[in-house]
N, C-alpha and C. Protein backbone atom coordinates (compact mmCIF):
# COMPACT_ATOMS: atom_id res chain seq x y z
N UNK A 1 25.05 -4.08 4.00
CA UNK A 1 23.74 -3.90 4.56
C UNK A 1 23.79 -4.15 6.07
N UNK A 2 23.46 -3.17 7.06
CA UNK A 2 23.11 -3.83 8.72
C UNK A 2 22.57 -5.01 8.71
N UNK A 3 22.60 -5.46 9.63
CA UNK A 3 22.14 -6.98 9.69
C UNK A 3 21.44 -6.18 11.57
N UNK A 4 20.03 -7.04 11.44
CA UNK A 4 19.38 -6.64 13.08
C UNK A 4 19.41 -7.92 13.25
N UNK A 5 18.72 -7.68 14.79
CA UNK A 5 18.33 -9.43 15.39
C UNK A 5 17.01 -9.05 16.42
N UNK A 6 16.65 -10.01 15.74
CA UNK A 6 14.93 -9.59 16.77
C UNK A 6 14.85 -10.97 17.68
N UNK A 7 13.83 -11.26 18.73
CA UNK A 7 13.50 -12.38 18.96
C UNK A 7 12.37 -13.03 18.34
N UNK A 8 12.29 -14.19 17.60
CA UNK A 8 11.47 -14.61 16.61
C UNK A 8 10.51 -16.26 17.90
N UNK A 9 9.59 -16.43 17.53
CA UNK A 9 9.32 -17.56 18.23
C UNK A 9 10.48 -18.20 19.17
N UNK A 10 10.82 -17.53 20.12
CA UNK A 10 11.31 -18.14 21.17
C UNK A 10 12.88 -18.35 21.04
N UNK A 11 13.18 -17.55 19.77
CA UNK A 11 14.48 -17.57 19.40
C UNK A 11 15.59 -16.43 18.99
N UNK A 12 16.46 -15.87 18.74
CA UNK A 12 17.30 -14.88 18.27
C UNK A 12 17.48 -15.16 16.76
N UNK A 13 16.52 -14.15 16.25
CA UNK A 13 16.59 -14.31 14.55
C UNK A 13 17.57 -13.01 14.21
N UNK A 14 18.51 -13.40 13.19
CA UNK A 14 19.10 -12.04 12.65
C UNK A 14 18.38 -11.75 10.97
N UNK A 15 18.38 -10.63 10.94
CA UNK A 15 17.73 -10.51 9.25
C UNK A 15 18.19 -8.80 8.95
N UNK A 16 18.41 -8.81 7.78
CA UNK A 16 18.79 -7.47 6.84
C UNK A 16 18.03 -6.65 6.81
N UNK A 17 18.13 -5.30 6.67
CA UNK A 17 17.55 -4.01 6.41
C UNK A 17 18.09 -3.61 5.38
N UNK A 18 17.11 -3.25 4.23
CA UNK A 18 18.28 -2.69 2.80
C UNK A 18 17.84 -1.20 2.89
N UNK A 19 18.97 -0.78 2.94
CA UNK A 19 18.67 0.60 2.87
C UNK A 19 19.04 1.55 1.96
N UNK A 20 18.06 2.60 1.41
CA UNK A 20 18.33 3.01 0.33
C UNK A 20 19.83 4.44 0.24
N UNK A 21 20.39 4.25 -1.00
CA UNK A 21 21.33 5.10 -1.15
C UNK A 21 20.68 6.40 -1.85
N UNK A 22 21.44 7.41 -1.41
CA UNK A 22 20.80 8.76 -1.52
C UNK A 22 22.14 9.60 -2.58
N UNK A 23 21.51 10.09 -3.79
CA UNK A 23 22.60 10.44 -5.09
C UNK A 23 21.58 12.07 -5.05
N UNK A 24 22.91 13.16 -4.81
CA UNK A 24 22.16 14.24 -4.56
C UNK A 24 22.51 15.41 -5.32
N UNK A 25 21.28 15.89 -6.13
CA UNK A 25 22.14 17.17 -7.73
C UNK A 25 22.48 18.14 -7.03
N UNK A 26 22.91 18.63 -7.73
CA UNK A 26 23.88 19.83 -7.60
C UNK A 26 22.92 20.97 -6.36
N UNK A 27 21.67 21.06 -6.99
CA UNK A 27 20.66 22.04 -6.34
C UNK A 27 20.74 21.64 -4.63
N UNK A 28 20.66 20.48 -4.25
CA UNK A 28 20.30 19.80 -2.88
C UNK A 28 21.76 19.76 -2.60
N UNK A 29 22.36 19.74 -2.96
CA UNK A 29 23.95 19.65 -2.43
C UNK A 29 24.23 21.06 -1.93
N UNK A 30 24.21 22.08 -2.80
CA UNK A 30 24.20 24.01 -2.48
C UNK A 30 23.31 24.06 -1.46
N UNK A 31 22.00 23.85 -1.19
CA UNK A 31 21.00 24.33 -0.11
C UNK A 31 21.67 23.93 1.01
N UNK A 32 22.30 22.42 1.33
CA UNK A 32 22.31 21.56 2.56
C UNK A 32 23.74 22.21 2.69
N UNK A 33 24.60 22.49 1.81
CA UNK A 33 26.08 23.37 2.05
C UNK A 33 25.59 24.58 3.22
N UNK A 34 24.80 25.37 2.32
CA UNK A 34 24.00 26.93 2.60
C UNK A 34 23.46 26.24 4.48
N UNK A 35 23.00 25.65 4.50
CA UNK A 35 22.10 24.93 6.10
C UNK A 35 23.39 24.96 7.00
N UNK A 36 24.57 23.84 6.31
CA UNK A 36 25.36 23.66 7.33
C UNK A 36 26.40 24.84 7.63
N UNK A 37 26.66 25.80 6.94
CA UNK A 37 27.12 27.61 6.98
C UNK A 37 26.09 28.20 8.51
N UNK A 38 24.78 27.91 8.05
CA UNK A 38 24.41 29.16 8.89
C UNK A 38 22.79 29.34 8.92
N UNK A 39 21.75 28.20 8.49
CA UNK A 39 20.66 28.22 8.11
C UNK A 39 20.09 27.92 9.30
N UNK A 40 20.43 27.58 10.26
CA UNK A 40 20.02 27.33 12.06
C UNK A 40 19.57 25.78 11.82
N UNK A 41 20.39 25.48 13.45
CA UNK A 41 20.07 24.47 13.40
C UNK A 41 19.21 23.63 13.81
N UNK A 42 18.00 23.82 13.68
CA UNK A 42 16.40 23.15 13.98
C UNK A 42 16.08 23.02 12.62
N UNK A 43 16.43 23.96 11.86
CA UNK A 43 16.31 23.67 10.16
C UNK A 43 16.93 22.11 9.62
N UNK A 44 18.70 22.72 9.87
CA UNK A 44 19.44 21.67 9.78
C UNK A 44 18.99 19.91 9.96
N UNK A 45 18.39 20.29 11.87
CA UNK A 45 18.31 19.22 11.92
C UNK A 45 17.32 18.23 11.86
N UNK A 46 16.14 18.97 11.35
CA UNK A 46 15.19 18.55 10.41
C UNK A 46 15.00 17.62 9.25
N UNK A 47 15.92 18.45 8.62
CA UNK A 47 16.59 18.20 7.32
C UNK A 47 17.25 16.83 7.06
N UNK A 48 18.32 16.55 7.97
CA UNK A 48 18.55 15.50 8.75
C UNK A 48 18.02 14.34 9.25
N UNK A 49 16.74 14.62 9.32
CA UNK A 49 16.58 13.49 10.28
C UNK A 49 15.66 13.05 8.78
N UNK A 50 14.80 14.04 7.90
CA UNK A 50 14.02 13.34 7.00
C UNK A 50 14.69 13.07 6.17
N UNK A 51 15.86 13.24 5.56
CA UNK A 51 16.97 12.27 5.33
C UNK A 51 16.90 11.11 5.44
N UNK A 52 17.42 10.91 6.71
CA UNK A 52 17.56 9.24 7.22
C UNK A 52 16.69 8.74 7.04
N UNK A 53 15.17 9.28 7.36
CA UNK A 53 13.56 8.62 7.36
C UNK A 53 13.96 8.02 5.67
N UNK A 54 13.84 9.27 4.58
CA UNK A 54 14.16 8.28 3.17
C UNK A 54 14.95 7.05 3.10
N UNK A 55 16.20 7.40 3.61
CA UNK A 55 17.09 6.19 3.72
C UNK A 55 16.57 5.09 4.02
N UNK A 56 15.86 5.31 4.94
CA UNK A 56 15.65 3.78 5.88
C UNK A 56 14.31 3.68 5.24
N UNK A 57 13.07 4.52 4.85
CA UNK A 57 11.86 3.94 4.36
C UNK A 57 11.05 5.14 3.45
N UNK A 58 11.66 5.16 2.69
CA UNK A 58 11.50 6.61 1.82
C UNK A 58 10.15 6.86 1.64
N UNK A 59 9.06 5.14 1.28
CA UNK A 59 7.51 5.07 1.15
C UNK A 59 6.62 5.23 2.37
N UNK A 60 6.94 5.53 3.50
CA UNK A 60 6.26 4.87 4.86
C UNK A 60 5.35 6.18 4.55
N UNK A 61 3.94 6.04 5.53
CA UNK A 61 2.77 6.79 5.06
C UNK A 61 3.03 8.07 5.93
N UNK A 62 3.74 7.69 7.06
CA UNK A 62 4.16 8.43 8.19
C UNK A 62 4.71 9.94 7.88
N UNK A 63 5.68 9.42 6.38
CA UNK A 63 6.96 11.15 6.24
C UNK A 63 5.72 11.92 5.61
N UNK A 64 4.86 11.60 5.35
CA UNK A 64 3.45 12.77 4.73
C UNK A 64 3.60 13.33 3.26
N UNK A 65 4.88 12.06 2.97
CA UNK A 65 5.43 12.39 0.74
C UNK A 65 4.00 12.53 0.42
N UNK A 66 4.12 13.84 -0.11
CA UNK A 66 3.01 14.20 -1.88
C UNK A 66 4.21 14.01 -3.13
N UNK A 67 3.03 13.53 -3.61
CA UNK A 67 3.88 13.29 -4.93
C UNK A 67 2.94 13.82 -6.03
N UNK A 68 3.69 14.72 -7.28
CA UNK A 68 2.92 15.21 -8.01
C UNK A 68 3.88 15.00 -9.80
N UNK A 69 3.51 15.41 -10.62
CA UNK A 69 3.71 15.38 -12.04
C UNK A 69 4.62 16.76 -12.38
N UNK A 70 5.80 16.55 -12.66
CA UNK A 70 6.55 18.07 -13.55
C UNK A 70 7.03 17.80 -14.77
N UNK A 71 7.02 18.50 -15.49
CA UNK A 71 6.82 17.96 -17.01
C UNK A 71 8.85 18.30 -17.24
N UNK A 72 9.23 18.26 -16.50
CA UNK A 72 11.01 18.74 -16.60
C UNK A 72 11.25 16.91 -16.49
N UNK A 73 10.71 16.64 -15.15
CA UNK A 73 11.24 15.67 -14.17
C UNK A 73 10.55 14.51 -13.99
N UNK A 74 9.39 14.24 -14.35
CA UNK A 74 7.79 13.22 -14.35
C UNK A 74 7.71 13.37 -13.33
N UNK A 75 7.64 12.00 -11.98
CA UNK A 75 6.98 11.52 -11.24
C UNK A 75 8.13 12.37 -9.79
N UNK A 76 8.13 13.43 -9.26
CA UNK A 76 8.15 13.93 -8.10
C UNK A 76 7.86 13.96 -6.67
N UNK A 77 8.61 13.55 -5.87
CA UNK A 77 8.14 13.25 -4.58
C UNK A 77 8.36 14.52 -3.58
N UNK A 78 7.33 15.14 -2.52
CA UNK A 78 8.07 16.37 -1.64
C UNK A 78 7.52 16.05 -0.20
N UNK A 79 8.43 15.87 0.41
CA UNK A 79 8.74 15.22 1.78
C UNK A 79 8.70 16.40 2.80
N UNK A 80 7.67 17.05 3.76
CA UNK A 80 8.21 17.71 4.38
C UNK A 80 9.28 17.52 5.30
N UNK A 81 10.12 18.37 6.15
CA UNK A 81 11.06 18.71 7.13
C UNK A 81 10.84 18.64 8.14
N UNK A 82 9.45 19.41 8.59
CA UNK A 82 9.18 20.08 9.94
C UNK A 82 9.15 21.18 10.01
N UNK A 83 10.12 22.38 11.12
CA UNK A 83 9.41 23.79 10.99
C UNK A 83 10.20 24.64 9.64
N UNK A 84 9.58 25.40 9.65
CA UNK A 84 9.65 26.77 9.01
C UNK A 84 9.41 26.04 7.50
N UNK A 85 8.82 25.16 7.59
CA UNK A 85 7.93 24.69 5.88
C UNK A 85 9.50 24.26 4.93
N UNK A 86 10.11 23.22 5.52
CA UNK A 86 11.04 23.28 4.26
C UNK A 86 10.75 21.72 4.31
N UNK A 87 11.46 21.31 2.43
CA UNK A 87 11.01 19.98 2.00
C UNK A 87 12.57 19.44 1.35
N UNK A 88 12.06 18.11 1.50
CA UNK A 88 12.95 17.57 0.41
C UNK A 88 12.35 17.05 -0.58
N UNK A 89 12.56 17.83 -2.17
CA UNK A 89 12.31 17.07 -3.22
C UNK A 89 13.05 15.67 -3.67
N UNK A 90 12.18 14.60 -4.44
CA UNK A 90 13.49 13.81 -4.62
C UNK A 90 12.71 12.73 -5.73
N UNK A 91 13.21 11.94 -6.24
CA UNK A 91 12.62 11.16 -7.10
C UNK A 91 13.56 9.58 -6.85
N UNK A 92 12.77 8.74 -7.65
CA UNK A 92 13.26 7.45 -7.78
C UNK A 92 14.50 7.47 -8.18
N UNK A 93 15.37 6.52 -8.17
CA UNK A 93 16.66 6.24 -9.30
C UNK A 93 16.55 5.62 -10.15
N UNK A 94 17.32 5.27 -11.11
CA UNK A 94 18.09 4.45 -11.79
C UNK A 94 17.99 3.20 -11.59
N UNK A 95 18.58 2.41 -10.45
CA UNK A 95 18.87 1.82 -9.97
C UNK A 95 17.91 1.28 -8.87
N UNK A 96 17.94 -0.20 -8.29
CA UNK A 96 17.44 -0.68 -7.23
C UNK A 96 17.88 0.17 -6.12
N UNK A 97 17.23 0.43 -4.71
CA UNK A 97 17.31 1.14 -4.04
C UNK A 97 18.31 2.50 -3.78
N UNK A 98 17.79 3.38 -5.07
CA UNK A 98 18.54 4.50 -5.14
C UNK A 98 17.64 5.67 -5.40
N UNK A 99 17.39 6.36 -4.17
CA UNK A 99 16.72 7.69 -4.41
C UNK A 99 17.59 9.42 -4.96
N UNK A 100 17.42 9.65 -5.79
CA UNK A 100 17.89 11.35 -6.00
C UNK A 100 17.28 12.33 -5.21
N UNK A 101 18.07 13.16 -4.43
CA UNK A 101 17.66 14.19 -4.09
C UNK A 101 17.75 15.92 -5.00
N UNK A 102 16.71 16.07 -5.18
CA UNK A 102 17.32 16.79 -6.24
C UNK A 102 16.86 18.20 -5.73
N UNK A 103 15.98 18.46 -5.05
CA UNK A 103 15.97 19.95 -3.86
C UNK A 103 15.72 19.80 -2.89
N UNK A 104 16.32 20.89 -2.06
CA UNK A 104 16.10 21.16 -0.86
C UNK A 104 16.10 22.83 -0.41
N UNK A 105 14.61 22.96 -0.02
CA UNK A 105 14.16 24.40 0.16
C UNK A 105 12.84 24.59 0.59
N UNK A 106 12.55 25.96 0.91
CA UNK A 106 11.64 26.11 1.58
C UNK A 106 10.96 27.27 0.61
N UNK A 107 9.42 26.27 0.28
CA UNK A 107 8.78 26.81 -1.05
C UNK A 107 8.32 27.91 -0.62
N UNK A 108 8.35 28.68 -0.51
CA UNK A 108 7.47 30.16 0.08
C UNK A 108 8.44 31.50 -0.35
């Protein structure tokens, strides 16, 4: 886990950031292959960066996650990107801080 250090009351505090691990199906693995080939890179690096945003705070109110019901998958999360409307689907894990990515595409 990183370890930060902030200044706390007049002092140098260090403290942990847990950050979540990202387990990605087959579907989100082919799209982000397909991106890094030739999908341009403002797409790419979109893609990228809301990535890391999950990693580091997958719940924050900020990434604009809807989350809705699929009767394949239950409880669904879709994260936009930025331009040209693409998302990352992804759901909870298994596991303590482990998100699945399980698409990546642009619904239209």
């Amino acid at each position: 886990m990183p370890k930060y250090q902030a200044w706390q009351n007049g002092g140098l505090a260090t403290y942990r950031r847990d950050v979540f691990e990202l387990l990605f199906w087959p579907a989100a693995d082919t799209a982000l292959a397909g991106l890094e080939k030739g999908g341009g890179d403002k797409v790419l690096a979109a893609v990228r960066r809301t990535l890391g945003n999950l990693e580091s705070d997958p719940f924050s109110p900020r990434l604009g996650t809807r989350q809705f019901d699929a009767e394949e998958y239950g409880h669904i999360r879709m994260t936009p990107c930025g331009p040209a409307s693409w998302h990352v689907y992804w759901l909870v894990g298994e596991g303590a801080q482990v998100l699945e990515i399980a698409a990546i595409g642009n619904p239209q």
